[in-house]
Protein backbone atom coordinates (compact mmCIF):
# COMPACT_ATOMS: atom_id res chain seq x y z
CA UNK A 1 -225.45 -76.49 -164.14
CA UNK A 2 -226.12 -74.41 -166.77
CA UNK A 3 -230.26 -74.60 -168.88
CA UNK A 4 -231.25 -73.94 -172.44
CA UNK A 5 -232.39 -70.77 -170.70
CA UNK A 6 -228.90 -69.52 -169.85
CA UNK A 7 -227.82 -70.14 -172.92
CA UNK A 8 -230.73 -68.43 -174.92
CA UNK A 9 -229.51 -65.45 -172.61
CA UNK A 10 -225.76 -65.37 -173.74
CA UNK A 11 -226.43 -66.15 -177.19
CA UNK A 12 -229.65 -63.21 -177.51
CA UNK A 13 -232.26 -66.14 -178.93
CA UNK A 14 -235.28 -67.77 -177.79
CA UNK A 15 -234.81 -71.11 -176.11
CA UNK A 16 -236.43 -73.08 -178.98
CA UNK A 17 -234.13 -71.26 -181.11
CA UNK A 18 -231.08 -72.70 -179.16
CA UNK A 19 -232.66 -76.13 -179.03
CA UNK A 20 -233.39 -76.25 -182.95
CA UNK A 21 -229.87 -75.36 -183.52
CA UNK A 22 -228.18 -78.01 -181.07
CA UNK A 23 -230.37 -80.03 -182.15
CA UNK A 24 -229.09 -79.75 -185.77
CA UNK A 25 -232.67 -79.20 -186.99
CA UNK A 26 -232.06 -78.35 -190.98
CA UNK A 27 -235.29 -76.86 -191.06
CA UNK A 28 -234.67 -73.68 -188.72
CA UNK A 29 -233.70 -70.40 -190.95
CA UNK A 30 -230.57 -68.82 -188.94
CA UNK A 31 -227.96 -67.06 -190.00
CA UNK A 32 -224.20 -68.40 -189.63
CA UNK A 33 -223.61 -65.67 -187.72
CA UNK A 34 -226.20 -66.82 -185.04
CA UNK A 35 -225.74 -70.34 -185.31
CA UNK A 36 -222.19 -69.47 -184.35
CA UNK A 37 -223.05 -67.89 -181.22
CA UNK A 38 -225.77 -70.08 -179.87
CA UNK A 39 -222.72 -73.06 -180.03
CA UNK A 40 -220.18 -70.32 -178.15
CA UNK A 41 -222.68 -69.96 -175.69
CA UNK A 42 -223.26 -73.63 -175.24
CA UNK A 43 -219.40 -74.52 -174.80
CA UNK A 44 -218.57 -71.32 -172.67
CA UNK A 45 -221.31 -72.06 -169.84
CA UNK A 46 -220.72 -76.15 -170.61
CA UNK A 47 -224.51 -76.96 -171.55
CA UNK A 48 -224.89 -80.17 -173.83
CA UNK A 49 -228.21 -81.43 -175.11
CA UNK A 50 -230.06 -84.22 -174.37
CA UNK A 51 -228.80 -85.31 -178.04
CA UNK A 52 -225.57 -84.04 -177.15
CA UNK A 53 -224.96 -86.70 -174.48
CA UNK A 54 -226.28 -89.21 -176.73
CA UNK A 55 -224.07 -88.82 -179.64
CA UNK A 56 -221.13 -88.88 -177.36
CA UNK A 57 -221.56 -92.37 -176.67
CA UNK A 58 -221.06 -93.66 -180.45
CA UNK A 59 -217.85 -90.36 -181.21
CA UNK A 60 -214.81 -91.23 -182.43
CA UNK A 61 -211.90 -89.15 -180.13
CA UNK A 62 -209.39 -87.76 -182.20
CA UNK A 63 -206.33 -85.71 -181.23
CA UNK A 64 -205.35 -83.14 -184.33
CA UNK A 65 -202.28 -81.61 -184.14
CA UNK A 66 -201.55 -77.94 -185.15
CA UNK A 67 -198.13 -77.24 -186.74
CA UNK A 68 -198.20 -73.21 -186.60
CA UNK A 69 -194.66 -72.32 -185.64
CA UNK A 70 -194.39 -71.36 -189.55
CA UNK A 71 -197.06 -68.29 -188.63
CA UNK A 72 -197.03 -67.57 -185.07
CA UNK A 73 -194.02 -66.54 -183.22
CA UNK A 74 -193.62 -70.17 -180.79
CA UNK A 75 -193.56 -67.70 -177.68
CA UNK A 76 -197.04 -66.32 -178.56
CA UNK A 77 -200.39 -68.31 -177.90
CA UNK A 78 -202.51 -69.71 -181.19
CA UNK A 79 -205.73 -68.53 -179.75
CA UNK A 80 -207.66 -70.31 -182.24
CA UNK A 81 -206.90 -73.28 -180.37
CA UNK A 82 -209.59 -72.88 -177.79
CA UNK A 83 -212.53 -72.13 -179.94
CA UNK A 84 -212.12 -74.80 -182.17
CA UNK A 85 -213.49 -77.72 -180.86
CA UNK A 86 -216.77 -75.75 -180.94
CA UNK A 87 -215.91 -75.51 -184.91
CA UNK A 88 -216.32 -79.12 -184.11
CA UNK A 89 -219.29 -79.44 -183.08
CA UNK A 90 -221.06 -77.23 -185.56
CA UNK A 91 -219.57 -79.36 -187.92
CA UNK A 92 -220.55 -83.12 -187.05
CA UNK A 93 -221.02 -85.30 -184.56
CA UNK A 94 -219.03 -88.10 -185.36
CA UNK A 95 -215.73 -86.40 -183.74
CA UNK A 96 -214.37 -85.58 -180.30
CA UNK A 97 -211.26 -83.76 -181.20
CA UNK A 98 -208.81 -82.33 -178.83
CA UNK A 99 -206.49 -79.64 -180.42
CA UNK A 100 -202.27 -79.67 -179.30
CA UNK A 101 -199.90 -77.84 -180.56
CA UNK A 102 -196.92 -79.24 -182.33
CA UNK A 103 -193.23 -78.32 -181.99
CA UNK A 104 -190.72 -78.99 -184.59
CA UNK A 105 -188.68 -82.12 -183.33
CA UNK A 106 -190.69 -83.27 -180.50
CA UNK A 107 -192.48 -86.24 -181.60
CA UNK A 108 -196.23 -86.05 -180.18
CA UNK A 109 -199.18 -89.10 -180.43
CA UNK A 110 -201.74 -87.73 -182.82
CA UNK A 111 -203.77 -89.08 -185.60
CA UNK A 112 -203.55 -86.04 -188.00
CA UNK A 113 -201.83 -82.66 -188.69
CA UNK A 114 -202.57 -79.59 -189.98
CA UNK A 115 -199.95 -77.25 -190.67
CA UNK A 116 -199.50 -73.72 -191.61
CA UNK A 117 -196.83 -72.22 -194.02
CA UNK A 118 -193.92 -73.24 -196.19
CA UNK A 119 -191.95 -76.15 -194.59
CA UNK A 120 -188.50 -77.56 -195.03
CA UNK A 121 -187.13 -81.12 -196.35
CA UNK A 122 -186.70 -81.77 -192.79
CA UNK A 123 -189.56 -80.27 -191.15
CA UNK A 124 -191.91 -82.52 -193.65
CA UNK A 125 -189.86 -85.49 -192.85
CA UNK A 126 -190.51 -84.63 -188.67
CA UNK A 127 -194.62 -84.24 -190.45
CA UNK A 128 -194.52 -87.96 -191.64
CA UNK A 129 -193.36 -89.64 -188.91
CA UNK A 130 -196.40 -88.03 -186.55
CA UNK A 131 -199.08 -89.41 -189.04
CA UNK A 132 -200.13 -90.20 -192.50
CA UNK A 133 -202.98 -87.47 -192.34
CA UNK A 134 -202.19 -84.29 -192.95
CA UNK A 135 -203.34 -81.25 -194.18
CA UNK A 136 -201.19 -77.76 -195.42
CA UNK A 137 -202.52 -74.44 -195.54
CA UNK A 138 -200.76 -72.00 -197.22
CA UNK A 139 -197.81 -74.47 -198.49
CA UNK A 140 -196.05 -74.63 -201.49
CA UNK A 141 -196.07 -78.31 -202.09
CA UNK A 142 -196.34 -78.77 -205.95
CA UNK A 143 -197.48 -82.28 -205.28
CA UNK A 144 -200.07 -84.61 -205.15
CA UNK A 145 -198.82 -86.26 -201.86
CA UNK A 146 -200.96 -84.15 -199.45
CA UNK A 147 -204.35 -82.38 -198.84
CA UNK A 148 -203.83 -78.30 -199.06
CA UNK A 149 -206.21 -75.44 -198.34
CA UNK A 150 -205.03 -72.81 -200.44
CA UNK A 151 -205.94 -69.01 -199.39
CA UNK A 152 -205.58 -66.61 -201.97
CA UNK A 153 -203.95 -63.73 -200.88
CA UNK A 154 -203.53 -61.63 -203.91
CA UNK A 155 -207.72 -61.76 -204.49
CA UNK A 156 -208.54 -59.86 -201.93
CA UNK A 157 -205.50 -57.21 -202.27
CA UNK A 158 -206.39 -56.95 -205.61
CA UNK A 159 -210.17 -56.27 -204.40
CA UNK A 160 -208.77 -53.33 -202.18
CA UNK A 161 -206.48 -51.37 -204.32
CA UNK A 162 -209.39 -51.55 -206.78
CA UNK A 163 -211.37 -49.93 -203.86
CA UNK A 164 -209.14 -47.45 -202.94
CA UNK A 165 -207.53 -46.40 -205.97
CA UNK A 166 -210.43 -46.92 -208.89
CA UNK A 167 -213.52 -46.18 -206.76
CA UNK A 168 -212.86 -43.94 -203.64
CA UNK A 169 -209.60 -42.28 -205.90
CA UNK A 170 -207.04 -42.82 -203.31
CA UNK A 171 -203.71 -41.59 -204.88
CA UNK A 172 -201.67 -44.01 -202.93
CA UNK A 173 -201.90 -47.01 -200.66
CA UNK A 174 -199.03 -48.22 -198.36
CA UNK A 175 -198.15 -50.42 -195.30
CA UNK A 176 -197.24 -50.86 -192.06
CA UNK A 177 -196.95 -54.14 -190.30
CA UNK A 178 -194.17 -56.79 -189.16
CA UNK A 179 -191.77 -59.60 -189.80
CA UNK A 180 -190.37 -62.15 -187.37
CA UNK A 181 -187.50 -63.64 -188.04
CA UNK A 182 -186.95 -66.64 -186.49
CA UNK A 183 -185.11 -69.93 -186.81
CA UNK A 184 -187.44 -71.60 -188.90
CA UNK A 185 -188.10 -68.93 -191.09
CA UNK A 186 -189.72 -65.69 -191.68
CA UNK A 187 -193.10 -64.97 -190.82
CA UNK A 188 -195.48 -61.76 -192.32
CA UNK A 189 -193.48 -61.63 -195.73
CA UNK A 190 -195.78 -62.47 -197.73
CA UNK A 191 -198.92 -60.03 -197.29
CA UNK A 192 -196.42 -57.01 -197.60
CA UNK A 193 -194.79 -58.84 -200.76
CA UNK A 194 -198.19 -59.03 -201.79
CA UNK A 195 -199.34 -55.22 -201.81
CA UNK A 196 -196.14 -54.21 -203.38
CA UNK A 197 -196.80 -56.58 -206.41
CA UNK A 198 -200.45 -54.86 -206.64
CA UNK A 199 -198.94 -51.85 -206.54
CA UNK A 200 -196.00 -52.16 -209.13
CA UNK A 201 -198.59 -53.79 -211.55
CA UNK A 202 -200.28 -50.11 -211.52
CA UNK A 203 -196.88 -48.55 -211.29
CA UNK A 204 -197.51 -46.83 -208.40
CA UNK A 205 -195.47 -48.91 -205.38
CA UNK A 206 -193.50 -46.55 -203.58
CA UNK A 207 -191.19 -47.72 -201.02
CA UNK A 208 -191.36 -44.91 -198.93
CA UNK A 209 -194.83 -45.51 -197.13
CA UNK A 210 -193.66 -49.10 -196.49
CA UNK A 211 -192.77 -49.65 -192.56
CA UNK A 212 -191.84 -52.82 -191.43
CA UNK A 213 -190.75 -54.03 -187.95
CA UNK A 214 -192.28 -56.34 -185.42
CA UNK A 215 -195.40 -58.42 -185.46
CA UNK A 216 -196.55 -56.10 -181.89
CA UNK A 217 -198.40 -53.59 -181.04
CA UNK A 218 -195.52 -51.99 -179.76
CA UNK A 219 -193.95 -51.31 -183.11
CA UNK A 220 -197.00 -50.27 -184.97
CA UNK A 221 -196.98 -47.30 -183.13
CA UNK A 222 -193.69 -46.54 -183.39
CA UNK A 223 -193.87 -47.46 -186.82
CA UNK A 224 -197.35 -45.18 -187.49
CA UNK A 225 -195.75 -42.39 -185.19
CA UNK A 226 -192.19 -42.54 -187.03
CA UNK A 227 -194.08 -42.34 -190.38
CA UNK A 228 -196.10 -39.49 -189.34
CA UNK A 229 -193.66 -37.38 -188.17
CA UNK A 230 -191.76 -37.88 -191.45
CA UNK A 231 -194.42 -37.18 -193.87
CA UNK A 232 -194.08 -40.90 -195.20
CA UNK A 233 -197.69 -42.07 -195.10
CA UNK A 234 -199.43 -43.06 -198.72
CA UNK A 235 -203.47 -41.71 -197.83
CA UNK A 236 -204.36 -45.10 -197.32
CA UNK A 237 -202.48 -47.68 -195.35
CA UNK A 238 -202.74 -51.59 -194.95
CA UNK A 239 -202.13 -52.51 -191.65
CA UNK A 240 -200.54 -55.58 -191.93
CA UNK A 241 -202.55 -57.89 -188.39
CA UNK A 242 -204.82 -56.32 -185.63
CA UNK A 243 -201.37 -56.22 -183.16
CA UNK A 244 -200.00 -53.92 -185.38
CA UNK A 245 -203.45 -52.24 -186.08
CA UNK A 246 -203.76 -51.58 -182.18
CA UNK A 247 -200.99 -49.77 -181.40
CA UNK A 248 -200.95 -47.60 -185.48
CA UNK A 249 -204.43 -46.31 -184.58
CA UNK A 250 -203.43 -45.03 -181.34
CA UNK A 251 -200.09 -43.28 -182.93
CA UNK A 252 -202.53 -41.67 -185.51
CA UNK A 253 -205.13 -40.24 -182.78
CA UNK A 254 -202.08 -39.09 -180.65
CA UNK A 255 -200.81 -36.89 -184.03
CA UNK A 256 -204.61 -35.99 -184.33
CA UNK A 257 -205.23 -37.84 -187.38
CA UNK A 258 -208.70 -38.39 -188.30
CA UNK A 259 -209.52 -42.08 -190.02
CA UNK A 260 -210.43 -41.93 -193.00
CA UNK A 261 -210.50 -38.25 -193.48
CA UNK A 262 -206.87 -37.87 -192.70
CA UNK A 263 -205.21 -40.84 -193.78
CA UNK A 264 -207.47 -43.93 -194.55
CA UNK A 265 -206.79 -47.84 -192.93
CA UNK A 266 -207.28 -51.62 -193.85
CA UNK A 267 -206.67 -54.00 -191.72
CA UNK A 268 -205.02 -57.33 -192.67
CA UNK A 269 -206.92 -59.88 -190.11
CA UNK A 270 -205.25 -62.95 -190.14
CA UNK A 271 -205.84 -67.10 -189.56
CA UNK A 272 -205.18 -66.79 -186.08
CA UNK A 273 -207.68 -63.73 -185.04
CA UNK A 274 -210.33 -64.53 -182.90
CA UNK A 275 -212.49 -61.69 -182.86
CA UNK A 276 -211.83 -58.17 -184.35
CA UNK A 277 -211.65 -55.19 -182.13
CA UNK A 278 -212.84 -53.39 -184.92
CA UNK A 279 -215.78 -54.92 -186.50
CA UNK A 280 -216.80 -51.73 -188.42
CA UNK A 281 -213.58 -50.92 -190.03
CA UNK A 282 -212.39 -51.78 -193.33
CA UNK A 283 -210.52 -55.00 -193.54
CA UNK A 284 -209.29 -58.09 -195.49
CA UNK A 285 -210.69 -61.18 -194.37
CA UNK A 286 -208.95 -64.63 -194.57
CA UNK A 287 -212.11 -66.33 -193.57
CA UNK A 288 -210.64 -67.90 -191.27
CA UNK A 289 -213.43 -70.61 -189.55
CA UNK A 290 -213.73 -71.56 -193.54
CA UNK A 291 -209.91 -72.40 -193.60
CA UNK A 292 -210.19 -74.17 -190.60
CA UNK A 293 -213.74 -76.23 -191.42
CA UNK A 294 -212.37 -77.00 -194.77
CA UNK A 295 -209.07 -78.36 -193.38
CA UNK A 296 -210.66 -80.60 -190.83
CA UNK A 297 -213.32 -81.95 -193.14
CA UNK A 298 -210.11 -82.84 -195.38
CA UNK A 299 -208.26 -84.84 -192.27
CA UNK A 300 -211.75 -86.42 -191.06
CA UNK A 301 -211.68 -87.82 -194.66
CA UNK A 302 -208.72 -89.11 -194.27
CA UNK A 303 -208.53 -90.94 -191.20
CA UNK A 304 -211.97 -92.02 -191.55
CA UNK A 305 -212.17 -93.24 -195.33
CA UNK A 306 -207.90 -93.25 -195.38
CA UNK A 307 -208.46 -91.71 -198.50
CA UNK A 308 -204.81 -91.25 -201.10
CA UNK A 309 -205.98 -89.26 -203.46
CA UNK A 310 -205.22 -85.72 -202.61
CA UNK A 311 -207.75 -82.61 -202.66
CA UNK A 312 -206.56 -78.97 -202.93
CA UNK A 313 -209.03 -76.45 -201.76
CA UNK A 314 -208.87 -72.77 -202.88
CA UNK A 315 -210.52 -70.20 -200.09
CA UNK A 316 -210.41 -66.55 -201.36
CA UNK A 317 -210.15 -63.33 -199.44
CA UNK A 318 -212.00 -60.42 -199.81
CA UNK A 319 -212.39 -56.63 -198.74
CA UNK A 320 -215.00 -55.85 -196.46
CA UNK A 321 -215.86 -52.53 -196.66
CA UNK A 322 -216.55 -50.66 -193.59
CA UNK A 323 -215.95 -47.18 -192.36
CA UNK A 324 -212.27 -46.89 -191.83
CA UNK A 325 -211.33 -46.15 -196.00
């Protein structure tokens, strides 16, 4: 059975440190950073507290279901999934929540949704039927009806061709990343839709250094490796989700490229990213425990209070500038 000890270990703090924190002692000074990973540590080696086990007496268990097949390809895992009940337990201690994952027209027992993307008539009709709380990210429901969390996409590309183009004089930015086309829809559209408003704004879009495939690391090198060969890379390039990222920087050290001397990158993390493999680059962040905290305290609202009147939440992007551009 795992101690405080171990977990002061994993998570590089003192033991006190680790008990403060579970202990959701406001007074400790920690950064969100840490805080994080003293509660990773806790759930990966299965240590509760003393008040742990107490407050699980008196939670209310909840089962939240995630409609993502708008986002993520339904043969590919949502790996957010299995970090998020320790969102959960950063956040309160009211809730026991177990995550599943929905599929459109198979009816599932849960007490709220949250779903990603732009849905059909009948897709929101399937919604309804499963419960009366739910929450959209990234909809386009023009409507009071239901809760939204709102990212806005076009801050932080605005942020980054600033960047690039006003401060570090890039003369051109372009992209590489992927669309899947599936039955219900489209997914990776709207980032690359996106840049190339940005761009045309400045009059400077040029469709050339645009390379679109699959969402894979697969294609981003063939993608990177195509565009190399043909001379068709802008000196900075958005790479449109770390899959894509992977297999682009390995095309561009193959052809000897040197990043950012040779040809600059941004990466485009998305919702569903766990953990960057390239936590000194230059990226766009979604911010995505923010998205996720602000559209559970939303549904906890609601099935707690059953509150009607809706709340829209706007969460912004950003540039974080690192040493990749």
């Amino acid at each position: 059975m795992a101690t405080i000890n171990d977990v002061a270990q994993a998570a590089r703090v003192s033991a006190a440190a680790v008990s403060r924190v579970l202990n959701k002692d406001d007074r400790i000074s920690v950064s969100p950073e840490v805080r994080a990973r003293i509660f990773q540590a806790a759930h990966t080696l299965g240590y509760v507290s003393p008040r742990q086990r107490r407050a699980a007496q008196h939670k209310t268990h909840l089962t939240i279901g995630v409609a993502d097949w708008r986002i993520i390809r339904p043969d590919r895992p949502n790996v957010r999934l299995s970090s998020l009940s320790c969102l959960v337990q950063m956040m309160t201690d009211q809730y026991e929540v177990a995550f599943v994952r929905l599929t459109f027209g198979q009816p599932q027992t849960v007490d709220g949704v949250i779903a990603f993307g732009v849905f059909s008539a009948a897709e929101l009709d399937f919604l309804r039927t499963l419960s009366f709380a739910i929450v959209f990210v990234n909809s386009d429901q023009h409507n009071y009806e239901f809760d939204q969390v709102q990212v806005d996409f076009d801050r932080g590309l605005e942020e980054m061709a600033a960047y690039l183009l006003d401060q570090k004089r890039y003369t051109g930015i372009g992209y590489i990343g992927g669309v899947y086309d599936g039955k219900n829809g489209k997914i990776g559209l709207h980032r690359v839709a996106g840049l190339r408003r940005v761009l045309e704004r400045r009059g400077i879009y040029d469709p050339r250094t645009f390379h679109l495939g699959e969402i894979s690391r697969d294609s981003g090198y063939e993608l990177a490796k195509k565009a190399a060969r043909e001379n068709a890379l802008a000196e900075a390039m958005l790479l449109g989700s770390d899959q894509v990222a992977e297999g682009a920087l390995e095309a561009f050290r193959e052809r000897g490229f040197r990043v950012p001397k040779d040809v600059a990158v941004i990466i485009y993390q998305d919702l569903q990213t766990l953990e960057s493999k390239w936590p000194t680059g230059t990226c766009i962040e979604m911010f995505p425990d923010y998205v996720w905290e602000n559209a559970l305290e939303l549904l906890f609202s609601r099935i707690h209070q059953r509150r009607v009147q809706a709340v829209t939440v706007t969460v912004p992007t950003r540039i974080k500038i690192g040493d990749t551009a």
